[in-house]
C-alpha atoms as a PDB file:
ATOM      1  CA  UNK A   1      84.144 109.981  99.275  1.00  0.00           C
ATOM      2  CA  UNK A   2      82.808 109.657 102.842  1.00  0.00           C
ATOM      3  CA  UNK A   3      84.729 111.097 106.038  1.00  0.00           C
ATOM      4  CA  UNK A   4      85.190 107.875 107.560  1.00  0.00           C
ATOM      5  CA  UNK A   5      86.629 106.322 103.801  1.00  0.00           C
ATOM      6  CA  UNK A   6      88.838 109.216 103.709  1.00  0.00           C
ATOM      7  CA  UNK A   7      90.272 109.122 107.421  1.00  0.00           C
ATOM      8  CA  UNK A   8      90.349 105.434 106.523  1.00  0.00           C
ATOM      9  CA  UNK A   9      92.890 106.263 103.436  1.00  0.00           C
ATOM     10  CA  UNK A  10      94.822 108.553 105.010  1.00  0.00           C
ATOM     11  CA  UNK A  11      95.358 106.603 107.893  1.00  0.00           C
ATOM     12  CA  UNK A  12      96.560 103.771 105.222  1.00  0.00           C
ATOM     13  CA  UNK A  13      98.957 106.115 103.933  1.00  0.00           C
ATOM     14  CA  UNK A  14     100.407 107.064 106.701  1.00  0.00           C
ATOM     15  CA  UNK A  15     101.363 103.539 107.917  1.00  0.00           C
ATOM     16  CA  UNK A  16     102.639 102.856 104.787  1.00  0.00           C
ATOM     17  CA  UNK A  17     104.986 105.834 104.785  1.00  0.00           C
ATOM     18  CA  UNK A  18     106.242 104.575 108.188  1.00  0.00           C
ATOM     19  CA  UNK A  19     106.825 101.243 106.882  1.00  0.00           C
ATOM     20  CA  UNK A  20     108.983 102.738 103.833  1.00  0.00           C
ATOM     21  CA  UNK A  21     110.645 105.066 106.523  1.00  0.00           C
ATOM     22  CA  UNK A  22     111.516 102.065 108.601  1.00  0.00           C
ATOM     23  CA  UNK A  23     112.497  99.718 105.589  1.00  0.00           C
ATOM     24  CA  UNK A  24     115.050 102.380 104.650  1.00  0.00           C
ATOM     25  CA  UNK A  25     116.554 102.705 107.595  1.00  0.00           C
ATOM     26  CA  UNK A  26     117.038  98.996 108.305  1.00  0.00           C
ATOM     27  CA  UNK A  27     118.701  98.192 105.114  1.00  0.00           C
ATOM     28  CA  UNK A  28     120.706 101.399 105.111  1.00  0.00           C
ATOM     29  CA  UNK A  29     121.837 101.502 108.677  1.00  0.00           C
ATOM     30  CA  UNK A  30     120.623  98.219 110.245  1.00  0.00           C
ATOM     31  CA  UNK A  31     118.436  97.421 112.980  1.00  0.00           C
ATOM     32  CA  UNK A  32     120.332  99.596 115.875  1.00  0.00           C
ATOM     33  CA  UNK A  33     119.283 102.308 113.965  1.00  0.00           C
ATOM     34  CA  UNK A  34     116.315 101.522 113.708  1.00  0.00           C
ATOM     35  CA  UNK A  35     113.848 103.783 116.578  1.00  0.00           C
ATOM     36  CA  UNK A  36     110.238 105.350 116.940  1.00  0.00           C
ATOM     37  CA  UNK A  37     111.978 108.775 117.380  1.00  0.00           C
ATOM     38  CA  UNK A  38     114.211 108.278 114.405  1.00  0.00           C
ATOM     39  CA  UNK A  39     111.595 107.394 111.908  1.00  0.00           C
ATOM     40  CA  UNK A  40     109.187 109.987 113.109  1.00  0.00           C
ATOM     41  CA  UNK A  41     111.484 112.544 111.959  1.00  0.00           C
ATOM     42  CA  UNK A  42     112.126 110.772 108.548  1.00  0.00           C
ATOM     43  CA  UNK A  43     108.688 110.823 107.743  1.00  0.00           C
ATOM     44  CA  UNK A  44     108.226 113.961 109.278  1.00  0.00           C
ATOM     45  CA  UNK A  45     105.311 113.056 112.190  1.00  0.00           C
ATOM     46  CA  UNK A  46     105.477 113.272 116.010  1.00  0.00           C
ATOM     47  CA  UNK A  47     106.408 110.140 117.532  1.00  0.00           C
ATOM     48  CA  UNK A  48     102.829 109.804 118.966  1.00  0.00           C
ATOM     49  CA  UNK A  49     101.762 109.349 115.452  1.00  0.00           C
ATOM     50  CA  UNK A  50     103.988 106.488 115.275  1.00  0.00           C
ATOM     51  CA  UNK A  51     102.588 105.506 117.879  1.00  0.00           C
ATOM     52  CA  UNK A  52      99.302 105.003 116.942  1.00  0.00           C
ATOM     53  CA  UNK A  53     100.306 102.565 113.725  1.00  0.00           C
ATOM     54  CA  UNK A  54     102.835 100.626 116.183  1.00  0.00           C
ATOM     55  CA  UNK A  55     102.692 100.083 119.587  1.00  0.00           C
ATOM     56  CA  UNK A  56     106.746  99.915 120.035  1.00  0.00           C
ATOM     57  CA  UNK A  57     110.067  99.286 118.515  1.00  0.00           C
ATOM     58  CA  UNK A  58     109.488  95.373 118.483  1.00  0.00           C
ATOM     59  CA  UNK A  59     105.798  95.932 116.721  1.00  0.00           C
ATOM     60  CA  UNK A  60     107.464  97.696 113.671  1.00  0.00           C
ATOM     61  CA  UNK A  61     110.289  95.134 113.468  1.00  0.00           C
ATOM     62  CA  UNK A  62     107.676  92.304 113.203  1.00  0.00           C
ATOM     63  CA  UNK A  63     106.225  94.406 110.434  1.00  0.00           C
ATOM     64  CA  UNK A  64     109.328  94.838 108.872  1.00  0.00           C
ATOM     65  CA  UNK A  65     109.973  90.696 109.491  1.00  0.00           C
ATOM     66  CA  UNK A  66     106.446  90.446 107.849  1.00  0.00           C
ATOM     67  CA  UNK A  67     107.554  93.054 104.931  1.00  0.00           C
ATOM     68  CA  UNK A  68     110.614  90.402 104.227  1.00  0.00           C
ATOM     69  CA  UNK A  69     108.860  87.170 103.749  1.00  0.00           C
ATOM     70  CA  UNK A  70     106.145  89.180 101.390  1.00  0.00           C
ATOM     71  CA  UNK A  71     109.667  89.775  99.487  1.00  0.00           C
ATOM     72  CA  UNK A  72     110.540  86.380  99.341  1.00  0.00           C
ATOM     73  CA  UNK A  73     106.998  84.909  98.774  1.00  0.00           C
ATOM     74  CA  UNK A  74     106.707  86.763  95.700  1.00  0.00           C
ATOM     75  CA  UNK A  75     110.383  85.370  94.568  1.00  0.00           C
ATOM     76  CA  UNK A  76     109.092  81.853  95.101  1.00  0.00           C
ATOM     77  CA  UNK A  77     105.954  81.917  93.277  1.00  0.00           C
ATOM     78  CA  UNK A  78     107.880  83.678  90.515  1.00  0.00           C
ATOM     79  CA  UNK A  79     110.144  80.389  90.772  1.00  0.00           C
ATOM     80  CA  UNK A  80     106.878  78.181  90.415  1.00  0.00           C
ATOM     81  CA  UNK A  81     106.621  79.355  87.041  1.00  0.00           C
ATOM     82  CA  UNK A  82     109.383  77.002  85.769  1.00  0.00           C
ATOM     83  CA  UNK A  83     108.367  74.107  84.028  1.00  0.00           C
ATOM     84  CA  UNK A  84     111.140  71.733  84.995  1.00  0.00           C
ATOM     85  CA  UNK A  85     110.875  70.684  88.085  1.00  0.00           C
ATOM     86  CA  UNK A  86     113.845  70.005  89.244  1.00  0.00           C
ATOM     87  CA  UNK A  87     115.713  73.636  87.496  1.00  0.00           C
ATOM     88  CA  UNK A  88     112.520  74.818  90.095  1.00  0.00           C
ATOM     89  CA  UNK A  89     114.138  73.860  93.154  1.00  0.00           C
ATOM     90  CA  UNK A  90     117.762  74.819  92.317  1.00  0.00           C
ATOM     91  CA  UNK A  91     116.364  77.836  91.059  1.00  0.00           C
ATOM     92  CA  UNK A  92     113.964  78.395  94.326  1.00  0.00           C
ATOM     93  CA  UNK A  93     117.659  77.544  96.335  1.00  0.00           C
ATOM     94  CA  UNK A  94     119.665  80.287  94.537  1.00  0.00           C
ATOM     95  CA  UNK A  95     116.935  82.984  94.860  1.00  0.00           C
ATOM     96  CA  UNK A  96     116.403  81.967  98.763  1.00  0.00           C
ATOM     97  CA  UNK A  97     120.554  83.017  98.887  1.00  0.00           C
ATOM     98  CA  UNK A  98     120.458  85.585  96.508  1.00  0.00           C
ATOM     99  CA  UNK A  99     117.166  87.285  98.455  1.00  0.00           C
ATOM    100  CA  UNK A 100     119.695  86.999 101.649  1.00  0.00           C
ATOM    101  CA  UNK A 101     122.757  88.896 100.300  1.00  0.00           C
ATOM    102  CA  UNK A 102     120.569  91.954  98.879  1.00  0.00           C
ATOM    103  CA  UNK A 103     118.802  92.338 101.524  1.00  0.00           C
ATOM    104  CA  UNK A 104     121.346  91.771 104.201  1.00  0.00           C
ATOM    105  CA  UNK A 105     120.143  93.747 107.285  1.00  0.00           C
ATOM    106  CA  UNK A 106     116.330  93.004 106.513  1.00  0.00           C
ATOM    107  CA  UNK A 107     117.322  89.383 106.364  1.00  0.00           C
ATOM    108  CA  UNK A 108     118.979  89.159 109.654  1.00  0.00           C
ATOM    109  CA  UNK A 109     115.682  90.592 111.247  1.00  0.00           C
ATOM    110  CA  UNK A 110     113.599  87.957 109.695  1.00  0.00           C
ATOM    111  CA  UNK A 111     115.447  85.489 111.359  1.00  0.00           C
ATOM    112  CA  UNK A 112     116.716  87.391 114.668  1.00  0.00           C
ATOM    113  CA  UNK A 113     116.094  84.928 117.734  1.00  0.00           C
ATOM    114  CA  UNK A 114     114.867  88.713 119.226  1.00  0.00           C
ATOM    115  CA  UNK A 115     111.820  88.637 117.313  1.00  0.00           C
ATOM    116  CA  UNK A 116     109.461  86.534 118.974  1.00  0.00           C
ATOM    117  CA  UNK A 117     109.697  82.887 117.587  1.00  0.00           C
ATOM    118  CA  UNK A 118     106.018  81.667 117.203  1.00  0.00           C
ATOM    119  CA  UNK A 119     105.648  85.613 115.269  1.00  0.00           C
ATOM    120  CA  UNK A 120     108.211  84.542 113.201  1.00  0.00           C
ATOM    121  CA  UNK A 121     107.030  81.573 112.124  1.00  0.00           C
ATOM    122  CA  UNK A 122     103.792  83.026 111.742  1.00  0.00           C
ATOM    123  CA  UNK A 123     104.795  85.790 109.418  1.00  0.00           C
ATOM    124  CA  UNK A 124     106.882  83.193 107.379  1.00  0.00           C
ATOM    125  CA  UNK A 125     104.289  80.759 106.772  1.00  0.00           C
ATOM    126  CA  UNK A 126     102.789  81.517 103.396  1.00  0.00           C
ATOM    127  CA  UNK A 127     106.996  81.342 101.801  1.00  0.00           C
ATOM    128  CA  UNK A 128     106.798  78.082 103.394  1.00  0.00           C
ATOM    129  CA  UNK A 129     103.765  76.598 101.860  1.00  0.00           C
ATOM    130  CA  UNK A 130     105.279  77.575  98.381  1.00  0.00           C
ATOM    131  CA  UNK A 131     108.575  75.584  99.147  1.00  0.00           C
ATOM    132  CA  UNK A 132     106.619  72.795 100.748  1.00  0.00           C
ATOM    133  CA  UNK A 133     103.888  73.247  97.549  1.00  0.00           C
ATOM    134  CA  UNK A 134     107.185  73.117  95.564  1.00  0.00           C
ATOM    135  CA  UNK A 135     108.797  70.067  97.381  1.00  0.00           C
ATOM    136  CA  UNK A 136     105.620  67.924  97.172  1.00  0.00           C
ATOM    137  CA  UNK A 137     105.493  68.320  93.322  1.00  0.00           C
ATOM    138  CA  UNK A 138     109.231  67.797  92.955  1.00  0.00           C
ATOM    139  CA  UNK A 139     108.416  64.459  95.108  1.00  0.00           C
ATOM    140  CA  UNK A 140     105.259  63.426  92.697  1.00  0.00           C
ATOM    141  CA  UNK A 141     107.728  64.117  89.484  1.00  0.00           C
ATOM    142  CA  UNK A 142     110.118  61.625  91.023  1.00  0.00           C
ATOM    143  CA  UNK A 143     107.845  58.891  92.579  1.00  0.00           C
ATOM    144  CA  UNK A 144     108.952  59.912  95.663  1.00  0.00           C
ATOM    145  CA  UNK A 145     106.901  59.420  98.900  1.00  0.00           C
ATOM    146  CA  UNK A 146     108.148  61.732 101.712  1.00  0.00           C
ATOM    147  CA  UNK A 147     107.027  60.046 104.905  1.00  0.00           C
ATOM    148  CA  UNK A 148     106.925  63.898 106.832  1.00  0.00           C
ATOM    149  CA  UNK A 149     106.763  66.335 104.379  1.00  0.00           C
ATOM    150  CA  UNK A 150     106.519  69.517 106.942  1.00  0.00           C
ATOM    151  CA  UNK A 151     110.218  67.636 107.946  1.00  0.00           C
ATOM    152  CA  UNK A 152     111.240  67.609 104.842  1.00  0.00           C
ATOM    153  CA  UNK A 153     110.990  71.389 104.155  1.00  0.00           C
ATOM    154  CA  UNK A 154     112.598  72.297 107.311  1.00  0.00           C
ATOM    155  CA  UNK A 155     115.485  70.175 106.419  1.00  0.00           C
ATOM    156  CA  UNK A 156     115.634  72.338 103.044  1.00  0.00           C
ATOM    157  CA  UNK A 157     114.575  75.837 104.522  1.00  0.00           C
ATOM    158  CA  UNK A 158     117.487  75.432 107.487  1.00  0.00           C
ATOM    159  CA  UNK A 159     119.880  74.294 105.047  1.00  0.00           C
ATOM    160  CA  UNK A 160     119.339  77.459 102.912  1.00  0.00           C
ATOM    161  CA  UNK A 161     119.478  78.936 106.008  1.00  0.00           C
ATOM    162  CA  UNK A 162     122.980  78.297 107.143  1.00  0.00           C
ATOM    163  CA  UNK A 163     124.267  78.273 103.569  1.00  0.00           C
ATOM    164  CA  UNK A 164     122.637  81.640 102.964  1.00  0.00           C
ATOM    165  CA  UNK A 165     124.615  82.906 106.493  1.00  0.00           C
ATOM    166  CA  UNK A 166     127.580  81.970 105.232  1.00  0.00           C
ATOM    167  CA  UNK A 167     127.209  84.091 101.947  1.00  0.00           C
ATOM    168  CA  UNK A 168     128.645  87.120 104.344  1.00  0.00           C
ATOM    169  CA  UNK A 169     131.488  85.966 104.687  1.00  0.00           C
ATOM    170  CA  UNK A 170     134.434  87.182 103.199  1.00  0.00           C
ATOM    171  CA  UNK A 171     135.907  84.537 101.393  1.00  0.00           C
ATOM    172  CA  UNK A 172     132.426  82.569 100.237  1.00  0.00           C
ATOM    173  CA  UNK A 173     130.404  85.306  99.144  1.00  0.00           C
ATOM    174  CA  UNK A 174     127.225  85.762  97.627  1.00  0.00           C
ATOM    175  CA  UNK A 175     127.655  84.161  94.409  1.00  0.00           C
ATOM    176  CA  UNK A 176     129.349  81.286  95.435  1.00  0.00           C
ATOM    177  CA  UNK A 177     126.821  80.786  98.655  1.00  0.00           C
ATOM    178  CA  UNK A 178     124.224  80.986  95.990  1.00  0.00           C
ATOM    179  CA  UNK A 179     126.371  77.797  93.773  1.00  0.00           C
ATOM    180  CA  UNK A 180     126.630  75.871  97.676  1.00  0.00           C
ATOM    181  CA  UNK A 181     123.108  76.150  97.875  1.00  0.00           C
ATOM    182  CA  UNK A 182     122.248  74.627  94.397  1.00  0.00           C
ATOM    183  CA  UNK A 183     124.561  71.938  95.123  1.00  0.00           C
ATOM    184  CA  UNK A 184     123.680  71.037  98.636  1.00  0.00           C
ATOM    185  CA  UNK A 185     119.898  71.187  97.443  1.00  0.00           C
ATOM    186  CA  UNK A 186     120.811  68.878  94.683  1.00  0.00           C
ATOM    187  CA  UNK A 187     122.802  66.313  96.892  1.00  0.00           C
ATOM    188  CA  UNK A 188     119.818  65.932  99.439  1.00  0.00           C
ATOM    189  CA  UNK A 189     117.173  65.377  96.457  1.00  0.00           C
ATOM    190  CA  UNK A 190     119.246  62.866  94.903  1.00  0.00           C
ATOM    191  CA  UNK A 191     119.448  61.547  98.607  1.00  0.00           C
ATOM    192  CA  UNK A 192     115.685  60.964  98.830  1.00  0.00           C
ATOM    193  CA  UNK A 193     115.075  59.858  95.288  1.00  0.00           C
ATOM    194  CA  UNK A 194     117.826  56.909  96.164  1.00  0.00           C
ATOM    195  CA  UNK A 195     117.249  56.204  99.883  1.00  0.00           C
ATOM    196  CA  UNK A 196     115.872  52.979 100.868  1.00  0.00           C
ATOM    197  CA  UNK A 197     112.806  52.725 102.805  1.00  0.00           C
ATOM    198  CA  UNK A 198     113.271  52.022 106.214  1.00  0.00           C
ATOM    199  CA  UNK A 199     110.473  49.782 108.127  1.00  0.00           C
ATOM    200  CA  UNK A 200     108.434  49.543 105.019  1.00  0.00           C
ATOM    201  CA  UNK A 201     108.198  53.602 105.488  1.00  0.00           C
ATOM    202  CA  UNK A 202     110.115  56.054 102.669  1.00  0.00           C
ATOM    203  CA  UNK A 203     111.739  58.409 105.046  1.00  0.00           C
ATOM    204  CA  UNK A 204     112.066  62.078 104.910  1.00  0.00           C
ATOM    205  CA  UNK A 205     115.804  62.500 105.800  1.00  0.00           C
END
């Protein structure tokens, strides 16, 4: 093994300790927690060696953001696997809540107005070609011509969203957030497979 393949390794290693470092400390304690200093004495460097994987606080949160969606990406393409297409999107809506509640402090991150918005969106892109992927062959199942597609799978990604927020509360819970989202998914496909088209145009909404 070459020098420059080794430093190359090690270097790899080392941000990937930080990451861990980081990852525990956000889910554990939460993002206030969460500091250069701090995880440079959990993994046991100086914090200039922190430094040198992550410019700042904000750089290892977007990492962390990034860290998330990888999570939930590989959820969704596990939920591709299900032949029925519609059991595929109620499943897809349960896992998005589920994903939410075990990961509470990691989830509030990846959506934290703090984080810079177009980094966000960014990050989150690849989850949200699977859901659109998965939406568009829902829609091609059904006959079902979705005038703005893109539209269509924010409608379903913010109303996971806000159902998923309301899994922390006390009297809804994860379990039953997860049953909301099912049924709320549910009511807005039946919505599209039986809504008129408007100006000669199937709508999206």
């Amino acid at each position: 093994m070459s020098t420059s393949t080794r430093r190359a390794r090690e270097r790899a290693n080392t941000r990937e300790r930080i990451i861990e470092a980081a990852l525990h400390v956000l889910e554990t304690e939460g993002v206030a927690a969460l500091t250069i200093r701090r995880i440079a004495t959990d993994v046991e460097y100086s914090a200039p060696v922190v430094y040198q994987h992550f410019a700042n606080k904000d750089a290892l949160v977007l990492e962390l953001v990034a860290h998330g969606h990888r999570l939930m990406l590989t959820e969704f393409r596990q939920v591709a696997q299900e032949p029925d297409t519609d059991r595929r999107m109620m499943r897809m809506a349960s896992e998005y809540v589920r994903f939410a509640g075990e990961h509470p402090h990691l989830y509030q991150v990846m959506n934290d107005p703090v984080v810079d918005a177009d980094e966000r969106r960014r990050v989150a892109e690849p989850a949200i070609d699977v859901l659109k992927e998965l939406l568009i062959t829902w829609s091609a199942a059904h006959d079902v011509v979705l005038a703005d597609p893109d539209q269509a799978c924010e409608i379903l990604w913010g109303t996971l969203y806000g159902i998923a927020s309301l899994s922390y509360l006390g009297n809804v819970g994860n379990e039953r957030a997860r049953r909301l989202a099912e049924q709320a998914l549910r009511a807005i496909l039946l919505g599209w497979r039986t809504e008129a088209p408007a100006n000669g145009q199937p709508a999206s909404s």
